[in-house]
C-alpha atoms as a PDB file:
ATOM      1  CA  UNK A   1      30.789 148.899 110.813  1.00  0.00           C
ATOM      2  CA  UNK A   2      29.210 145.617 109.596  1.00  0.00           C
ATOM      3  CA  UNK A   3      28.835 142.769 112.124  1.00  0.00           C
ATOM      4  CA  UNK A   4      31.127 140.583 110.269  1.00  0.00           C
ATOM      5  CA  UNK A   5      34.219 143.041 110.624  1.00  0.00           C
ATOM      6  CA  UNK A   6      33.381 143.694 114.421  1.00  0.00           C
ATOM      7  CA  UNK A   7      33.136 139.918 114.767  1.00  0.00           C
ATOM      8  CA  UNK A   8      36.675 139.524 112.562  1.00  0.00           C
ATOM      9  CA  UNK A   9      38.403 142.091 115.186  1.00  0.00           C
ATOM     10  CA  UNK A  10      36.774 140.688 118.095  1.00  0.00           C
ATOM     11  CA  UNK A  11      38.632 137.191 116.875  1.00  0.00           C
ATOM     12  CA  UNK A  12      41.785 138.735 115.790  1.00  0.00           C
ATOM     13  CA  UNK A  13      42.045 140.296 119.287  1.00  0.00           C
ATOM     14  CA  UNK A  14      41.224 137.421 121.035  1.00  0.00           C
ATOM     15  CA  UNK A  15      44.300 135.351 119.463  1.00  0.00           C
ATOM     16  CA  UNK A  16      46.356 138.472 119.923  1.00  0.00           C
ATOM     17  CA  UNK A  17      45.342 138.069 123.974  1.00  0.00           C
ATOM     18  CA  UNK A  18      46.389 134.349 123.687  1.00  0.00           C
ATOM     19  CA  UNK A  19      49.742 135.190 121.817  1.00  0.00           C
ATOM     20  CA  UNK A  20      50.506 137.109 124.870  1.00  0.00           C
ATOM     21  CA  UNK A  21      49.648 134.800 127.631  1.00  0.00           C
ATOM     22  CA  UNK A  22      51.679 131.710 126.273  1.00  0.00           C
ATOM     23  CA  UNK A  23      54.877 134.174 125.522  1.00  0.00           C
ATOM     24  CA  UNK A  24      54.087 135.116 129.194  1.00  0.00           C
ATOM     25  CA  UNK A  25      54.043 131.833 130.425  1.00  0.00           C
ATOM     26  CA  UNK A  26      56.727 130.330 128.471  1.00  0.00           C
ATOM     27  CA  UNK A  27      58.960 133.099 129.902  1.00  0.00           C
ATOM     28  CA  UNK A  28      58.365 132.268 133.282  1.00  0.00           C
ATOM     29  CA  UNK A  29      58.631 128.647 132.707  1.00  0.00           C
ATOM     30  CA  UNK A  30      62.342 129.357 131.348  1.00  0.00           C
ATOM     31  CA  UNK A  31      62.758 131.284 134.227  1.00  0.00           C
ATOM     32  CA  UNK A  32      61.852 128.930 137.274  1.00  0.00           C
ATOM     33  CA  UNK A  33      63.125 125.454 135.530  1.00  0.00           C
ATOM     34  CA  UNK A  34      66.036 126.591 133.105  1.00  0.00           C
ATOM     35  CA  UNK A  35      66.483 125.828 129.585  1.00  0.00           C
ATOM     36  CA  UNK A  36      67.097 122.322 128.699  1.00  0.00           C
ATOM     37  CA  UNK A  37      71.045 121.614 128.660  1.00  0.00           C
ATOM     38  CA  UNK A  38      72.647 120.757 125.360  1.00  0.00           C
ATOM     39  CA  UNK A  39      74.003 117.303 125.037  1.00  0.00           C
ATOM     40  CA  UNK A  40      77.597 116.695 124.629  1.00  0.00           C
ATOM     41  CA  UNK A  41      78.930 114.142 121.838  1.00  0.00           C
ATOM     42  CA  UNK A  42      79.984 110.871 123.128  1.00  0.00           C
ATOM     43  CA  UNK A  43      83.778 110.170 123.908  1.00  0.00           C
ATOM     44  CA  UNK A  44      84.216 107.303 122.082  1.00  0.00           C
ATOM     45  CA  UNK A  45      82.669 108.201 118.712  1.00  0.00           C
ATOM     46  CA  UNK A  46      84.354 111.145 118.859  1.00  0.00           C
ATOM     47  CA  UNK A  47      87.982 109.811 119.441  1.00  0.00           C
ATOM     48  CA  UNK A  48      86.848 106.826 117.192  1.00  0.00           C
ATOM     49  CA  UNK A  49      86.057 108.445 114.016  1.00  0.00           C
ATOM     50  CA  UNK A  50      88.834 110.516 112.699  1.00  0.00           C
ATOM     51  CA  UNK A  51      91.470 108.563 114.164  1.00  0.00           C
ATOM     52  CA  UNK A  52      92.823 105.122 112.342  1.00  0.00           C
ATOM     53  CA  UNK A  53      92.830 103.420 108.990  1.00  0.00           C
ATOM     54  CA  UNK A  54      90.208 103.023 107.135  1.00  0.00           C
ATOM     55  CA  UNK A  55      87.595  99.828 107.974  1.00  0.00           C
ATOM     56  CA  UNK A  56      86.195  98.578 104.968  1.00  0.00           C
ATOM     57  CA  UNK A  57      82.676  96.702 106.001  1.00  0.00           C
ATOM     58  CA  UNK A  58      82.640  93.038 104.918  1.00  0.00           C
ATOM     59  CA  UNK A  59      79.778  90.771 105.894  1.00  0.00           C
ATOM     60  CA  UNK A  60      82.399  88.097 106.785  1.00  0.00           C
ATOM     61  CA  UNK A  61      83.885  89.414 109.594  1.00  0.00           C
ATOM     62  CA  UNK A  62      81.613  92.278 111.624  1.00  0.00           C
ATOM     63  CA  UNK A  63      84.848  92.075 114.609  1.00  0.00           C
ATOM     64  CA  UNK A  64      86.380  93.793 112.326  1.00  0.00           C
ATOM     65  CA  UNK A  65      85.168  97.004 113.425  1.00  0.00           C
ATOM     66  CA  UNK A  66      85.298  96.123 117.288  1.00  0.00           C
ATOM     67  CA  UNK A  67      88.978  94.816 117.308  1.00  0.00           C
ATOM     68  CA  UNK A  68      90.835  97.879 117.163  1.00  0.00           C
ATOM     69  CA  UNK A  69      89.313  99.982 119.917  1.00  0.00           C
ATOM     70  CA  UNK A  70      89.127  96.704 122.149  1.00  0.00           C
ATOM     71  CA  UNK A  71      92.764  96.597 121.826  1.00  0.00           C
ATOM     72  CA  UNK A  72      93.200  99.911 122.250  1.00  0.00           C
ATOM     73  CA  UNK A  73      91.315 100.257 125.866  1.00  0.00           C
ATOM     74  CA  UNK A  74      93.924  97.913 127.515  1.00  0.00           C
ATOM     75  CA  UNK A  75      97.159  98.995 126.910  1.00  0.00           C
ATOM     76  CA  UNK A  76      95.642 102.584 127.861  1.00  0.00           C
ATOM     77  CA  UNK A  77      94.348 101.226 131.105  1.00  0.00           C
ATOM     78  CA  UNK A  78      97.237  99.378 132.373  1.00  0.00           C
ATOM     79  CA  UNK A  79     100.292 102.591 132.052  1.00  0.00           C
ATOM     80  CA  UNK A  80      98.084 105.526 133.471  1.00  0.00           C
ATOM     81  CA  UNK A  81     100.099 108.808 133.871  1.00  0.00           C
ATOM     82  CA  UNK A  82     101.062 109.601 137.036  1.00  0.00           C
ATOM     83  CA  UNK A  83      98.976 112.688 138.010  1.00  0.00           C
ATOM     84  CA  UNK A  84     100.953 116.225 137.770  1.00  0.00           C
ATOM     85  CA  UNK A  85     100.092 118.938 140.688  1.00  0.00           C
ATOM     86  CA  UNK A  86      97.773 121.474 138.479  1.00  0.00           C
ATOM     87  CA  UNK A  87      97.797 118.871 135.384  1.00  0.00           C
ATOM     88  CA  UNK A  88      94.472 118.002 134.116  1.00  0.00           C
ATOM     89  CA  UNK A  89      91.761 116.376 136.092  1.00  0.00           C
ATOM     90  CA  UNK A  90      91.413 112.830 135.779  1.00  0.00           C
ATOM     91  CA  UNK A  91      89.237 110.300 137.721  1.00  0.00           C
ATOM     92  CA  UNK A  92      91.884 108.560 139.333  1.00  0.00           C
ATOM     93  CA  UNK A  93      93.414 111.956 140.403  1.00  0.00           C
ATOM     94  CA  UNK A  94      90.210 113.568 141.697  1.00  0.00           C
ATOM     95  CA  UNK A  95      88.109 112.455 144.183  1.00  0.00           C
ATOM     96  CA  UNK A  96      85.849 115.134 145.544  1.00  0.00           C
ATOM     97  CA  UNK A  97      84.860 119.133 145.035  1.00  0.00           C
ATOM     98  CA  UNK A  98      85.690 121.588 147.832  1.00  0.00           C
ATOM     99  CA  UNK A  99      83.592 124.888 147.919  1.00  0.00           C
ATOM    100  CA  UNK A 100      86.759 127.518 149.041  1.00  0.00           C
ATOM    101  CA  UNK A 101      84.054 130.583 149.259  1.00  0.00           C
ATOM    102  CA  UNK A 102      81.223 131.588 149.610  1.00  0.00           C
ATOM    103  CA  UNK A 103      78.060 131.064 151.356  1.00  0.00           C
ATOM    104  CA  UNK A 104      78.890 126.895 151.836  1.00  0.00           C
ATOM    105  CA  UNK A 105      82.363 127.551 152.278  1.00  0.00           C
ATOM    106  CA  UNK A 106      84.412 124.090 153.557  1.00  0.00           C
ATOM    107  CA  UNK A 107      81.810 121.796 152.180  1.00  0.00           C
ATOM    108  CA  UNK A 108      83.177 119.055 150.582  1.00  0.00           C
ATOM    109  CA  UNK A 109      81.462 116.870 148.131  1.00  0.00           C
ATOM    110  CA  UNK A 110      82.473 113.368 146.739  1.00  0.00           C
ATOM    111  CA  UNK A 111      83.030 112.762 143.081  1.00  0.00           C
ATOM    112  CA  UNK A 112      81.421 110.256 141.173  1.00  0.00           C
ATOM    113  CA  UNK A 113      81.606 109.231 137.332  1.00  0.00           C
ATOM    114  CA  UNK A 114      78.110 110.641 137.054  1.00  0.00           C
ATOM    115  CA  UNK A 115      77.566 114.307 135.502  1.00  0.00           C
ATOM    116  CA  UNK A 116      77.257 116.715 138.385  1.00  0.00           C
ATOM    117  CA  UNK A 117      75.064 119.722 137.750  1.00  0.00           C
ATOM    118  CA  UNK A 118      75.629 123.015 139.324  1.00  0.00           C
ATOM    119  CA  UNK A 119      73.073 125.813 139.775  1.00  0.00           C
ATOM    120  CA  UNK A 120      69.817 127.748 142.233  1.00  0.00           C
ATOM    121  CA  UNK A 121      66.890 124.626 140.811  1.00  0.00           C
ATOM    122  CA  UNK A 122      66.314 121.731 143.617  1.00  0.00           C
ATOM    123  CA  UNK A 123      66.993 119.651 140.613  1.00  0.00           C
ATOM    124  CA  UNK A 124      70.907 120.094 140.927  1.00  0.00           C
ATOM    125  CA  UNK A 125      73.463 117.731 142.544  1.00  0.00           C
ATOM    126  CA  UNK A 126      75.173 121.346 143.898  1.00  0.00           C
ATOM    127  CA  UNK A 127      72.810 123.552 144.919  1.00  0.00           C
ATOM    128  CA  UNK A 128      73.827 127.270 145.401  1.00  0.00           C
ATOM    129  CA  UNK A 129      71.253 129.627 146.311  1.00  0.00           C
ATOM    130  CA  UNK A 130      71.939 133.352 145.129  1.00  0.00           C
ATOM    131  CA  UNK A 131      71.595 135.727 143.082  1.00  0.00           C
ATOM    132  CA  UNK A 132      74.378 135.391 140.790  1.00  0.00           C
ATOM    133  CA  UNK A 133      73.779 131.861 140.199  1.00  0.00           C
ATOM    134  CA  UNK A 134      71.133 130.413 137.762  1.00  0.00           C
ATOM    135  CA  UNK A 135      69.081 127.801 137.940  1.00  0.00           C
ATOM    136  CA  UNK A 136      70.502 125.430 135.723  1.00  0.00           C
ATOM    137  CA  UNK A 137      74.329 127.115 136.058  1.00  0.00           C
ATOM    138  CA  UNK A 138      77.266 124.599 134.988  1.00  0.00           C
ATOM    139  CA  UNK A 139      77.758 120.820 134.717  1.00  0.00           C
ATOM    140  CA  UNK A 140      80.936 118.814 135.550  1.00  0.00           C
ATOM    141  CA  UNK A 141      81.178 115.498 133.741  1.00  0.00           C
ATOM    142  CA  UNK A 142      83.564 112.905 132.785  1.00  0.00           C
ATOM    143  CA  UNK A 143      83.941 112.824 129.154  1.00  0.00           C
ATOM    144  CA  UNK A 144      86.207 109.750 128.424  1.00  0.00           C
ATOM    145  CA  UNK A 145      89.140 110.047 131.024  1.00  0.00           C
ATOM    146  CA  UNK A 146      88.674 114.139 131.290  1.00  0.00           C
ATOM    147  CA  UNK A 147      87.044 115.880 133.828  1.00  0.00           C
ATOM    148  CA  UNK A 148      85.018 118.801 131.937  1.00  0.00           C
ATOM    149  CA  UNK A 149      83.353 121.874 132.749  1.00  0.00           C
ATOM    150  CA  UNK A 150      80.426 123.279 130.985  1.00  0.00           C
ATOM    151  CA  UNK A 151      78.755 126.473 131.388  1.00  0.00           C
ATOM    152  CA  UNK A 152      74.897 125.854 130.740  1.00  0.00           C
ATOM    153  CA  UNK A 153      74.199 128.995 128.984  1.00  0.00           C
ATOM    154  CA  UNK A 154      74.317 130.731 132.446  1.00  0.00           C
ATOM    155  CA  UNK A 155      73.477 134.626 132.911  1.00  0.00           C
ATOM    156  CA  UNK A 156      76.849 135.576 134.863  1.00  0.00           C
ATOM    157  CA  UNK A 157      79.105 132.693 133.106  1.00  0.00           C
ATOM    158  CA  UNK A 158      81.401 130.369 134.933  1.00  0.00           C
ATOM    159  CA  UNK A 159      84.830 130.932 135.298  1.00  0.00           C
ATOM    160  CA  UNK A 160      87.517 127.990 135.407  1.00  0.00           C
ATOM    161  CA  UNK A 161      90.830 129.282 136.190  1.00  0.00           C
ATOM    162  CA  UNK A 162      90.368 133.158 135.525  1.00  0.00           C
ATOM    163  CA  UNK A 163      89.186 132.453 132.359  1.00  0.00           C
ATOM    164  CA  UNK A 164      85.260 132.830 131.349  1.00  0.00           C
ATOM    165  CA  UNK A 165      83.862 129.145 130.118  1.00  0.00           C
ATOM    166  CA  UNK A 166      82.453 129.536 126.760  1.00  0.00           C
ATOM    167  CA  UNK A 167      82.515 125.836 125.252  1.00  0.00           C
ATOM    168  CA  UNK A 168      82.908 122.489 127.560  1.00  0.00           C
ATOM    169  CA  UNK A 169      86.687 122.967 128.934  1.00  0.00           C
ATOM    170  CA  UNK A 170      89.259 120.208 130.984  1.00  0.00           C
ATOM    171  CA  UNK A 171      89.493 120.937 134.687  1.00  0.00           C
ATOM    172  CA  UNK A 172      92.849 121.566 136.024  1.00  0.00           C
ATOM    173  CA  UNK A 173      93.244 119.806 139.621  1.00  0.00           C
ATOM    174  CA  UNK A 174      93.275 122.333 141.992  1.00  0.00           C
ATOM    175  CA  UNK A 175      92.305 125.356 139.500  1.00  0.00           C
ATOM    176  CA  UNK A 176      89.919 127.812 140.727  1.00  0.00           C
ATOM    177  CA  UNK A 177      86.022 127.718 139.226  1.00  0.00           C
ATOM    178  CA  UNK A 178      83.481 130.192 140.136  1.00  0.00           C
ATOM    179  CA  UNK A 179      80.071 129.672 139.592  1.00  0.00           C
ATOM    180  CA  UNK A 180      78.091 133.011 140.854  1.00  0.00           C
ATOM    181  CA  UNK A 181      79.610 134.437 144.223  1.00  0.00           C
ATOM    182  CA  UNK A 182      80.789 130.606 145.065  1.00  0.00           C
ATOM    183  CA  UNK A 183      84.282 129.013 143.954  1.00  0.00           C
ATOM    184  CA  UNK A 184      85.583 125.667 144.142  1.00  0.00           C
ATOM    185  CA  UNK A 185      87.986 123.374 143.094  1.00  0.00           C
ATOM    186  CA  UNK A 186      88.697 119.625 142.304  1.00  0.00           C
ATOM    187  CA  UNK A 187      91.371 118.421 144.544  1.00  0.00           C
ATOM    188  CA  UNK A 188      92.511 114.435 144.758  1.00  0.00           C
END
């Protein structure tokens, strides 16, 4: 063999090697910190946009576009429902998660409006250590006036209510979720 073709396989291998070591560590990396969680679309634009007439835009009067949805929030705020037993999970209905079983059974955590992730990583505002649960597992967030449950593209799923989470889903007050060998609820 001519020393050009060793040299051209003594490259090729070399970069083959590397290949390796970077799928190597990039595995590992998704294994200790988690995937990065998928963002979900904001409330308002989302309620916004396919509901109502038509705005035309006008230079003359840019409140035209504000006016409706500033009306709107008022009238919405001042008749709340009055919360059902098992209805859906609201803020002013729920104030804290209870852990019913498992290995932090009777802890009881209060509620904010923040998101509230759920999973093994330090990194979590629930932190359940074992080995069902992964690292980055669920998150529960208020989206608008709903309290929602997300499953973070976990190994073992999450489970609201007997029923596997697949896409973001409303939390029922006092429904069942299971994240690994640990359940909880939302409770007022």
């Amino acid at each position: 063999m001519s020393e050009l073709t060793l040299l051209l396989l003594r490259i090729g291998f070399l970069v083959l090697l590397w290949f390796f070591v970077f799928a190597v560590v990039y595995s590992l990396r998704a294994d200790l910190f988690g995937m990065k969680a998928r963002k979900m679309p904001e409330p308002a634009a989302a309620a916004a946009a396919p509901a109502g007439p038509a705005v035309t835009k006008s230079p003359a009067s840019p409140s035209a576009m504000t006016e409706p949805v500033a009306r709107a929030r008022p009238a919405a705020a001042a008749a709340p429902a009055a919360p059902q037993k098992g209805g859906p999970a609201t803020p002013t209905t729920v104030s804290r998660i209870v852990i019913t079983s498992g290995p932090k059974a009777g802890l009881e955590l209060p509620l904010g409006t923040e998101p509230l992730t759920i999973g093994r990583s330090s990194e979590s505002g629930l932190v359940i250590r074992d080995d069902y649960t992964s690292s980055h597992h669920a998150r529960i967030m208020l989206w608008g006036n709903q309290w929602m449950l997300q499953d973070l593209d976990s190994t073992n799923g999450t489970w609201h209510d007997g029923a596997r989470v697949s896409a973001p889903v409303a939390i029922t007050v006092g429904a069942p979720i299971r994240v690994g060998a640990t359940t909880f609820e939302l409770r007022k």
